[in-house]
C-alpha atoms as a PDB file:
ATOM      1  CA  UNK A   1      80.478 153.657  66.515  1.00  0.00           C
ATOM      2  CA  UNK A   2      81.422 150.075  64.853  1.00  0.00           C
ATOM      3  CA  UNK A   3      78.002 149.481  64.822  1.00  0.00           C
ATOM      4  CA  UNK A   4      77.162 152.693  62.392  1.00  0.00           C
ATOM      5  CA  UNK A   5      80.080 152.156  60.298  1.00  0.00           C
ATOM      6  CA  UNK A   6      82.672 154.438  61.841  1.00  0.00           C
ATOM      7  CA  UNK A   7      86.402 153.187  62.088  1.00  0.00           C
ATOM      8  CA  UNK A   8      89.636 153.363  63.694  1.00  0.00           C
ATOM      9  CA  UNK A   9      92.266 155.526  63.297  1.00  0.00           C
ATOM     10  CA  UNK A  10      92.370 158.625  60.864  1.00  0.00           C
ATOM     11  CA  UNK A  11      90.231 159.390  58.250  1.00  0.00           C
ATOM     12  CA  UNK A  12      91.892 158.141  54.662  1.00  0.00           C
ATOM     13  CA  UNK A  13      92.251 161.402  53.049  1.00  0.00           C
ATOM     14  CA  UNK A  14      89.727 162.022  50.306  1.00  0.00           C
ATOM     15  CA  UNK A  15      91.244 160.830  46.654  1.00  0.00           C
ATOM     16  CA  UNK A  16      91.922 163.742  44.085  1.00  0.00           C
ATOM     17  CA  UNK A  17      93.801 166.024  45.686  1.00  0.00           C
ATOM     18  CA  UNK A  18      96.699 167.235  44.738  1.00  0.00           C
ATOM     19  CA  UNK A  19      99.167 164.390  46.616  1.00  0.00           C
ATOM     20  CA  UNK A  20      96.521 162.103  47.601  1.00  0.00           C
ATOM     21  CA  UNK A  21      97.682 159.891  51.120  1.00  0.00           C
ATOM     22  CA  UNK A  22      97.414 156.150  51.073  1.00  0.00           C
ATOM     23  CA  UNK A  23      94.911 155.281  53.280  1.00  0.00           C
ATOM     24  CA  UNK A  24      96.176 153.122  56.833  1.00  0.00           C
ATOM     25  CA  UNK A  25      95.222 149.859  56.854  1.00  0.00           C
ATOM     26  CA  UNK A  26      97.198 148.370  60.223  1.00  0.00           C
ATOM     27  CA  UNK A  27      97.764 144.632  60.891  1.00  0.00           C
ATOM     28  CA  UNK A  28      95.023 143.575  64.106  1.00  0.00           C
ATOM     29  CA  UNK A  29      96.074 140.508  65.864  1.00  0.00           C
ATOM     30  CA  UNK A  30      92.284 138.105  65.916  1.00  0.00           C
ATOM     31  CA  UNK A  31      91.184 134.700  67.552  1.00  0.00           C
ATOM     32  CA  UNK A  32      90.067 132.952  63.854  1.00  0.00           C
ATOM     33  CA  UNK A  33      87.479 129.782  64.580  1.00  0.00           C
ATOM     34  CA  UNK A  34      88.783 127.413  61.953  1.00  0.00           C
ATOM     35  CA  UNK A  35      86.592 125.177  59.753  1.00  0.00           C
ATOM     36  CA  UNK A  36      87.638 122.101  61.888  1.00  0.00           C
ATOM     37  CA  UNK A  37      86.308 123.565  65.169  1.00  0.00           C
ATOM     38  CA  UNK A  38      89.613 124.542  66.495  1.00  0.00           C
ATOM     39  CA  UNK A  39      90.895 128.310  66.502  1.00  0.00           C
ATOM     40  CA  UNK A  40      94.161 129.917  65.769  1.00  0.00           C
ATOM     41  CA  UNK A  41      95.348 133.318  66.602  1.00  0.00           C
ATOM     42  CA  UNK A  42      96.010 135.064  63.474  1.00  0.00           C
ATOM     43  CA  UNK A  43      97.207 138.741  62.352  1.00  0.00           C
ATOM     44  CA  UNK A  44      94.821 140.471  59.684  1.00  0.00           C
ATOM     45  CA  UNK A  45      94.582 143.729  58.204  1.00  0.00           C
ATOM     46  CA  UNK A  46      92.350 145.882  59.522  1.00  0.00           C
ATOM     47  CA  UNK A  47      89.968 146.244  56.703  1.00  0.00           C
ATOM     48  CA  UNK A  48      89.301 142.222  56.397  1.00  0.00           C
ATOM     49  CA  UNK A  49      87.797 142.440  59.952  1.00  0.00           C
ATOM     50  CA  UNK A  50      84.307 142.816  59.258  1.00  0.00           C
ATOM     51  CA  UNK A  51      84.478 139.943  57.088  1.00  0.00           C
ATOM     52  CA  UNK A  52      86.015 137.602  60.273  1.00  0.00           C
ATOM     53  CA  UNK A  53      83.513 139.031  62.393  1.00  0.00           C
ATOM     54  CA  UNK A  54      80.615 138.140  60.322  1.00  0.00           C
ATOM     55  CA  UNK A  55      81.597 134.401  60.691  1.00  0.00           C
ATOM     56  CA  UNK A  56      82.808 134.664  64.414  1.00  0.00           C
ATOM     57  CA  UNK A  57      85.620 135.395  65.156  1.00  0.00           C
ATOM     58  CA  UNK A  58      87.116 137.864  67.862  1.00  0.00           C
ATOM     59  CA  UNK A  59      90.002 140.060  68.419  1.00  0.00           C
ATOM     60  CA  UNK A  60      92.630 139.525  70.216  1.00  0.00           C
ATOM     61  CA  UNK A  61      94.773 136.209  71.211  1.00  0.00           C
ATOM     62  CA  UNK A  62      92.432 133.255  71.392  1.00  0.00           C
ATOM     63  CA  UNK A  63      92.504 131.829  75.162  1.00  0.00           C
ATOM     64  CA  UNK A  64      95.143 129.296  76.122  1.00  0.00           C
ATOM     65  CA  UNK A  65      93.263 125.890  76.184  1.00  0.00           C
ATOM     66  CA  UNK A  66      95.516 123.336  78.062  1.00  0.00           C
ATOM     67  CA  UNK A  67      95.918 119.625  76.454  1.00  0.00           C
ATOM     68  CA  UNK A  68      93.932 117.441  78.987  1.00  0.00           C
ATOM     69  CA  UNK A  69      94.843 113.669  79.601  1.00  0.00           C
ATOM     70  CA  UNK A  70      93.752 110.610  80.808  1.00  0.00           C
ATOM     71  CA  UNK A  71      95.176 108.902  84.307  1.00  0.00           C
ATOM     72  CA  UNK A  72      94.120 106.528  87.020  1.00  0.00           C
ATOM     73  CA  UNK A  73      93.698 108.717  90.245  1.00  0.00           C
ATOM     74  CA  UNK A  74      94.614 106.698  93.477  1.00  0.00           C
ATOM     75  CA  UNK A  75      92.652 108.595  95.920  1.00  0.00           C
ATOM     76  CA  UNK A  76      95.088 108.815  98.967  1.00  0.00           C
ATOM     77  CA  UNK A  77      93.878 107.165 102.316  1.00  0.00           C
ATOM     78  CA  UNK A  78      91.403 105.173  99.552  1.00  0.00           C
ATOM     79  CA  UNK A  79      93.869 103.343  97.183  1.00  0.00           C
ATOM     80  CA  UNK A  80      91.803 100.431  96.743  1.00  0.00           C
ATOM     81  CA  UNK A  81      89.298 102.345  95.160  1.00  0.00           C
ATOM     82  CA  UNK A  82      90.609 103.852  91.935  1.00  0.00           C
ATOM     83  CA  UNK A  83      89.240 106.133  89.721  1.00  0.00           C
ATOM     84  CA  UNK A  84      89.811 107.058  85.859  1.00  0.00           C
ATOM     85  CA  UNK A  85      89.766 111.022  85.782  1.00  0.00           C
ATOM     86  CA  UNK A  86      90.659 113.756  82.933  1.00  0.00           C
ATOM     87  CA  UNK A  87      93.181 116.451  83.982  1.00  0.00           C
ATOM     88  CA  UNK A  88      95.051 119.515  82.266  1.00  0.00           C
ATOM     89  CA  UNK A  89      98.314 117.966  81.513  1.00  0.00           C
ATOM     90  CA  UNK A  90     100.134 120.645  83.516  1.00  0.00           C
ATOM     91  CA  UNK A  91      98.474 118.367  86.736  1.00  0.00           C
ATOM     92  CA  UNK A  92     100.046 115.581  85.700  1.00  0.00           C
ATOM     93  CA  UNK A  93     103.250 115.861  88.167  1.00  0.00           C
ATOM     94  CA  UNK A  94     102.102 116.331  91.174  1.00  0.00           C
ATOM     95  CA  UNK A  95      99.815 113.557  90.479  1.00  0.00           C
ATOM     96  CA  UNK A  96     102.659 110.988  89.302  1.00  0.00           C
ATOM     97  CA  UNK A  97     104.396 112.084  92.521  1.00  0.00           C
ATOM     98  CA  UNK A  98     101.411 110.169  94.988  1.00  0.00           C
ATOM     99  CA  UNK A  99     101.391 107.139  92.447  1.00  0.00           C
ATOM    100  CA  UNK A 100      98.784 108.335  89.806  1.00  0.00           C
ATOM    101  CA  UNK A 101      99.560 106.548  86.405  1.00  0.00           C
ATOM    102  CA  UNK A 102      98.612 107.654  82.703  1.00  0.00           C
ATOM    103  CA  UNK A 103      95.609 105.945  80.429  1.00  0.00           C
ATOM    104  CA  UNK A 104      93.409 103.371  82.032  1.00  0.00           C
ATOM    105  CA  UNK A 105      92.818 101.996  85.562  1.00  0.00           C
ATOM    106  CA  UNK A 106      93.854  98.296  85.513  1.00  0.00           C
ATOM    107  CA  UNK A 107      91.082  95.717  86.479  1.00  0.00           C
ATOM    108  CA  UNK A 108      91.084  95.347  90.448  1.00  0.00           C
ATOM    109  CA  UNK A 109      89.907  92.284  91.930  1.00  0.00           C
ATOM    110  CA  UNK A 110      90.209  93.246  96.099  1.00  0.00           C
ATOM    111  CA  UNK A 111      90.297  90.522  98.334  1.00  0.00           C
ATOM    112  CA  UNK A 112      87.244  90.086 101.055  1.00  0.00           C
ATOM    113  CA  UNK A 113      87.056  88.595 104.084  1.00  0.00           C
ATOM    114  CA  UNK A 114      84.572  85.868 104.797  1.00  0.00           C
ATOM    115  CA  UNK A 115      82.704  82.949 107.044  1.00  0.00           C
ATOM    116  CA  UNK A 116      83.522  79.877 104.752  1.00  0.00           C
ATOM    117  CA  UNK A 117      81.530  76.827 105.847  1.00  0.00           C
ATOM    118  CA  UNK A 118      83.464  73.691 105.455  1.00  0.00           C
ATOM    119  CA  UNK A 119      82.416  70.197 104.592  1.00  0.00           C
ATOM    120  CA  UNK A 120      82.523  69.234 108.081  1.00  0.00           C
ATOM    121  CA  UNK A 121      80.241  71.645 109.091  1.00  0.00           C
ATOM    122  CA  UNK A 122      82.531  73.827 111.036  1.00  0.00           C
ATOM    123  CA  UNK A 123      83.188  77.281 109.950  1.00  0.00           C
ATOM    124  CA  UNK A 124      86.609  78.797 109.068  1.00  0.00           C
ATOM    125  CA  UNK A 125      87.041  82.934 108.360  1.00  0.00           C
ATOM    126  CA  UNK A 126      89.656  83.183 105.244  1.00  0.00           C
ATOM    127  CA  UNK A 127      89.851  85.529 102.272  1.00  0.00           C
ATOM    128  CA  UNK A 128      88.956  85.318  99.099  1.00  0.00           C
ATOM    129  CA  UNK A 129      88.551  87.336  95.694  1.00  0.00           C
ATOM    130  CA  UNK A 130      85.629  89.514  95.589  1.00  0.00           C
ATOM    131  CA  UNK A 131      84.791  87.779  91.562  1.00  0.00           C
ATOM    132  CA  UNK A 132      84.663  84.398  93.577  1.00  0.00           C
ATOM    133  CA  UNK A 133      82.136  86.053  96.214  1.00  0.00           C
ATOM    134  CA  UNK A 134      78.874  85.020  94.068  1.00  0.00           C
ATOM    135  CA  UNK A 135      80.017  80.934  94.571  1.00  0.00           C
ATOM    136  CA  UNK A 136      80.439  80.697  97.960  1.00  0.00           C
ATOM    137  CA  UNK A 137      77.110  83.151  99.024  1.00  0.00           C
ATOM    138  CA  UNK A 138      75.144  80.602  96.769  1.00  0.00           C
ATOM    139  CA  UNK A 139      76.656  77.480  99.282  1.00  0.00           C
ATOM    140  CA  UNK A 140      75.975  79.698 102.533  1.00  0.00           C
ATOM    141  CA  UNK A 141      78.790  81.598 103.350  1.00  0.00           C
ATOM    142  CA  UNK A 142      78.776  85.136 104.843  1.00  0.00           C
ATOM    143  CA  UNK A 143      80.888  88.000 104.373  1.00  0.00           C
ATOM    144  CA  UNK A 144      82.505  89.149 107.144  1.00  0.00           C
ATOM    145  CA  UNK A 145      84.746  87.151 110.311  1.00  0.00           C
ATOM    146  CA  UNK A 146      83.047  84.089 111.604  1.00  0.00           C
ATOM    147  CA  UNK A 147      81.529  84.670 114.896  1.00  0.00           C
ATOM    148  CA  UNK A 148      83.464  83.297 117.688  1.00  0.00           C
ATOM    149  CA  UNK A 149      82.256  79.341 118.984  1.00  0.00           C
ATOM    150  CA  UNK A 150      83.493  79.362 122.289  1.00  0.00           C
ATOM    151  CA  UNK A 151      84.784  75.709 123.242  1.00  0.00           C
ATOM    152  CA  UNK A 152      82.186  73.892 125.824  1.00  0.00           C
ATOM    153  CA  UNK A 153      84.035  71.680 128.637  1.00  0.00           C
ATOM    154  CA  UNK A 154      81.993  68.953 130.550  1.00  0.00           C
ATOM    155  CA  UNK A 155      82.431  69.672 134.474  1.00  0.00           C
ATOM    156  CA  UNK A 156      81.013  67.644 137.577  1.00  0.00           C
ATOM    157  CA  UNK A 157      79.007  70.828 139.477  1.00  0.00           C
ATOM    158  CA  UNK A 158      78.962  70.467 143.559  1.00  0.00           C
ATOM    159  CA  UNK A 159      75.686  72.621 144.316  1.00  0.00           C
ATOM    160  CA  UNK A 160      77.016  75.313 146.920  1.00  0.00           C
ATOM    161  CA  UNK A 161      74.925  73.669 150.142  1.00  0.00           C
ATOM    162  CA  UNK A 162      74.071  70.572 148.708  1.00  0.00           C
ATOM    163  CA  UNK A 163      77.534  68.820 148.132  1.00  0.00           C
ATOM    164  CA  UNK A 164      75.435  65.119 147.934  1.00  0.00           C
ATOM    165  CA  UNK A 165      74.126  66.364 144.498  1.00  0.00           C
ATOM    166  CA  UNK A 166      76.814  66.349 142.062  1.00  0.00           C
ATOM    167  CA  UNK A 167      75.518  67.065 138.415  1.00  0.00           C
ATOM    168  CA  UNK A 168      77.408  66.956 135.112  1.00  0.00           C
ATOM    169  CA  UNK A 169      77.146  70.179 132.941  1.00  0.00           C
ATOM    170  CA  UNK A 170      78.406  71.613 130.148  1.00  0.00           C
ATOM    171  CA  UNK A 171      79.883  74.869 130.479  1.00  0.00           C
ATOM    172  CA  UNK A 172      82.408  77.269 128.071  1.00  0.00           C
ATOM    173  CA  UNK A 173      85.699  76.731 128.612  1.00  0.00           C
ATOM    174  CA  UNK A 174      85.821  80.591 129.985  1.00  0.00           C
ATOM    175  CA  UNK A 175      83.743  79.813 133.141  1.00  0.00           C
ATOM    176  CA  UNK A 176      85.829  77.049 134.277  1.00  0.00           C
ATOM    177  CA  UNK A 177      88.337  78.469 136.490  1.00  0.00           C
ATOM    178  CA  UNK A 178      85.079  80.245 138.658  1.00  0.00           C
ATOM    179  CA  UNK A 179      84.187  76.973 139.275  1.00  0.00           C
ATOM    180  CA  UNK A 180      87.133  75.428 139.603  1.00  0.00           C
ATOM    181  CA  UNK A 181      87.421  77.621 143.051  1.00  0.00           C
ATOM    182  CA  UNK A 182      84.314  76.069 144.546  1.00  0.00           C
ATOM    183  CA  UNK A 183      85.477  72.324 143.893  1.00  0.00           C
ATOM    184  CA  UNK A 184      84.053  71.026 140.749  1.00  0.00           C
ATOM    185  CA  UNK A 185      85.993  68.955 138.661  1.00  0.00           C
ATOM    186  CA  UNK A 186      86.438  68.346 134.666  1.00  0.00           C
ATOM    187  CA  UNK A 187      84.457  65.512 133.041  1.00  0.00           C
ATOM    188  CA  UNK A 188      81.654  63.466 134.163  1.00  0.00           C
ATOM    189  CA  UNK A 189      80.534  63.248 137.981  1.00  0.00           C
ATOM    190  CA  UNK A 190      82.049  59.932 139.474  1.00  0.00           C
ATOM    191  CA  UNK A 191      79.252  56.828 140.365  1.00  0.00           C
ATOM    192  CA  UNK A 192      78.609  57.488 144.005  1.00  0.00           C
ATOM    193  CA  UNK A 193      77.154  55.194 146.218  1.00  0.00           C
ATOM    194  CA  UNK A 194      74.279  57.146 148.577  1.00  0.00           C
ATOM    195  CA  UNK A 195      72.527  55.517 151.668  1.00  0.00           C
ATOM    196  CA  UNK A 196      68.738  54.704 151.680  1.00  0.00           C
ATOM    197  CA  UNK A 197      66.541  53.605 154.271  1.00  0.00           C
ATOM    198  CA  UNK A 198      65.148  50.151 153.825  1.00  0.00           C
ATOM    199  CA  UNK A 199      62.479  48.359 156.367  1.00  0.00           C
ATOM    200  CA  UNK A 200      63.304  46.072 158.777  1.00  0.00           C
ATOM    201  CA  UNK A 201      63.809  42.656 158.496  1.00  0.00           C
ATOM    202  CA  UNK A 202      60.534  40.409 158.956  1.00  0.00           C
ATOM    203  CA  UNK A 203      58.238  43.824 159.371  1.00  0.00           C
ATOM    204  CA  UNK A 204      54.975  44.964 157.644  1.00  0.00           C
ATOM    205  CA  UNK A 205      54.360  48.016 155.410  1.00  0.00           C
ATOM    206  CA  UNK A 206      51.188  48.545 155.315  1.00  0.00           C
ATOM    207  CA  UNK A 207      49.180  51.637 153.016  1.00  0.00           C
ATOM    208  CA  UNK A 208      47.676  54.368 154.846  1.00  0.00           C
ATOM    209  CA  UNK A 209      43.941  55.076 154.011  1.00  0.00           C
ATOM    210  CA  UNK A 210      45.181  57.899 151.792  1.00  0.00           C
ATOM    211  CA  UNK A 211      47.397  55.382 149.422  1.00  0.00           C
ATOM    212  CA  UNK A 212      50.619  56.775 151.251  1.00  0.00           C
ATOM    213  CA  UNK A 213      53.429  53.968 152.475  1.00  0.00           C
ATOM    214  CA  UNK A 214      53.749  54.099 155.754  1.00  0.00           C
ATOM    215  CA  UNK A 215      57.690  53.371 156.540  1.00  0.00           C
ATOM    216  CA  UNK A 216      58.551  50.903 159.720  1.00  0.00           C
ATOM    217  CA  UNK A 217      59.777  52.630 163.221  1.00  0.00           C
ATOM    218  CA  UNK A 218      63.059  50.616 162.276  1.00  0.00           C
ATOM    219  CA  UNK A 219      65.402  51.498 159.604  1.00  0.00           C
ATOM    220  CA  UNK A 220      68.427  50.309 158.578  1.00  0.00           C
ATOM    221  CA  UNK A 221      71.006  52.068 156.185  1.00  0.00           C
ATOM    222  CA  UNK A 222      71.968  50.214 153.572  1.00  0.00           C
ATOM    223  CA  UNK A 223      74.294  50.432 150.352  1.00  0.00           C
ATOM    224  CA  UNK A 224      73.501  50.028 146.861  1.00  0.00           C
END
């Protein structure tokens, strides 16, 4: 009916009669775009509608659009990690309550963990900033804990069966007390004298066709 020109209310009763009746024209309460963008609910007679319609406007109160502001959001179980985020400002309380804070997040620097190599060549795990990270990757360090260098020990090893063979070996520190059980013994093997057989005093040796030495009948121990 708006659309053909019909309108609400009565009809104005037609002028020249005898006691002509003013014709209604009732307040109407409109949402009214401004010229800055913004809108503005407004009251207008009835008869200036068309007018506010032409240029887009609507009736009724124009919606409820909540101030938004800025914080820095501490995600919780994450608050190394924060993050600038926009929220209506009717938010803002329960966000202040788990440590939120308004405007800007301030510039984190989060300390790492890493494999340092030191001058000596040994390597130490320590922290550090992650804006220093970039120096000590370019002299070979790793991010991360160092791996563990278990300590090495040198034992004297008693072969199970073959007692006369003592041999020094280097074993971690860890394995020492399974040895420990079957007689070795920490640091080097002591000098220790063994018994060879030597020919017999004024005796011959002669070679074998084949090249092989062939020993005396006699021997005799003797100690070197």
């Amino acid at each position: 009916h708006f659309d053909h020109g019909d309108s609400k209310g009565k009809c104005p009763v037609v002028t020249g009669t005898p006691n002509p009746i003013p014709v209604p024209d009732p307040i109407i309460e409109i949402c009214h775009k401004n010229s800055d963008g913004t809108k503005s609910t407004i009251n207008i007679k009835s008869s200036e509608w068309i007018s506010h319609f032409d240029h887009g406007d609507s009736k009724g109160k124009c919606p409820v659009i909540e101030k938004k502001i800025d914080i820095c959001h501490y995600p919780p179980g994450n608050i190394s990690n924060p993050q600038r985020i926009q929220i209506p400002e009717s938010a803002w309380p329960a966000h202040q309550a788990h440590g939120d804070t308004q405007g800007d997040c301030p510039t984190i620097d989060p300390v790492i963990e890493i494999c340092h190599k030191n001058p000596d060549g040994t390597k130490s795990t320590i922290n550090i900033k992650s804006s220093e990270w970039i120096n000590h990757f370019d002299h070979g360090d790793s991010k991360g804990k160092c791996p563990v260098v278990e300590k090495k020990i040198d034992i004297c090893h008693y072969p199970p069966g073959n007692k006369n063979n003592p041999q020094n070996i280097n074993i971690n520190e860890s394995a020492w007390p399974a040895h420990q059980k079957h007689g070795d013994s920490k640091g080097k093997c002591p000098n220790i004298k063994i018994n060879k057989i030597a020919p017999a005093t004024g005796t011959k040796v002669t070679p074998s066709k084949g090249g092989v030495i062939i020993a005396p009948t006699k021997e005799v121990k003797v100690n070197e």
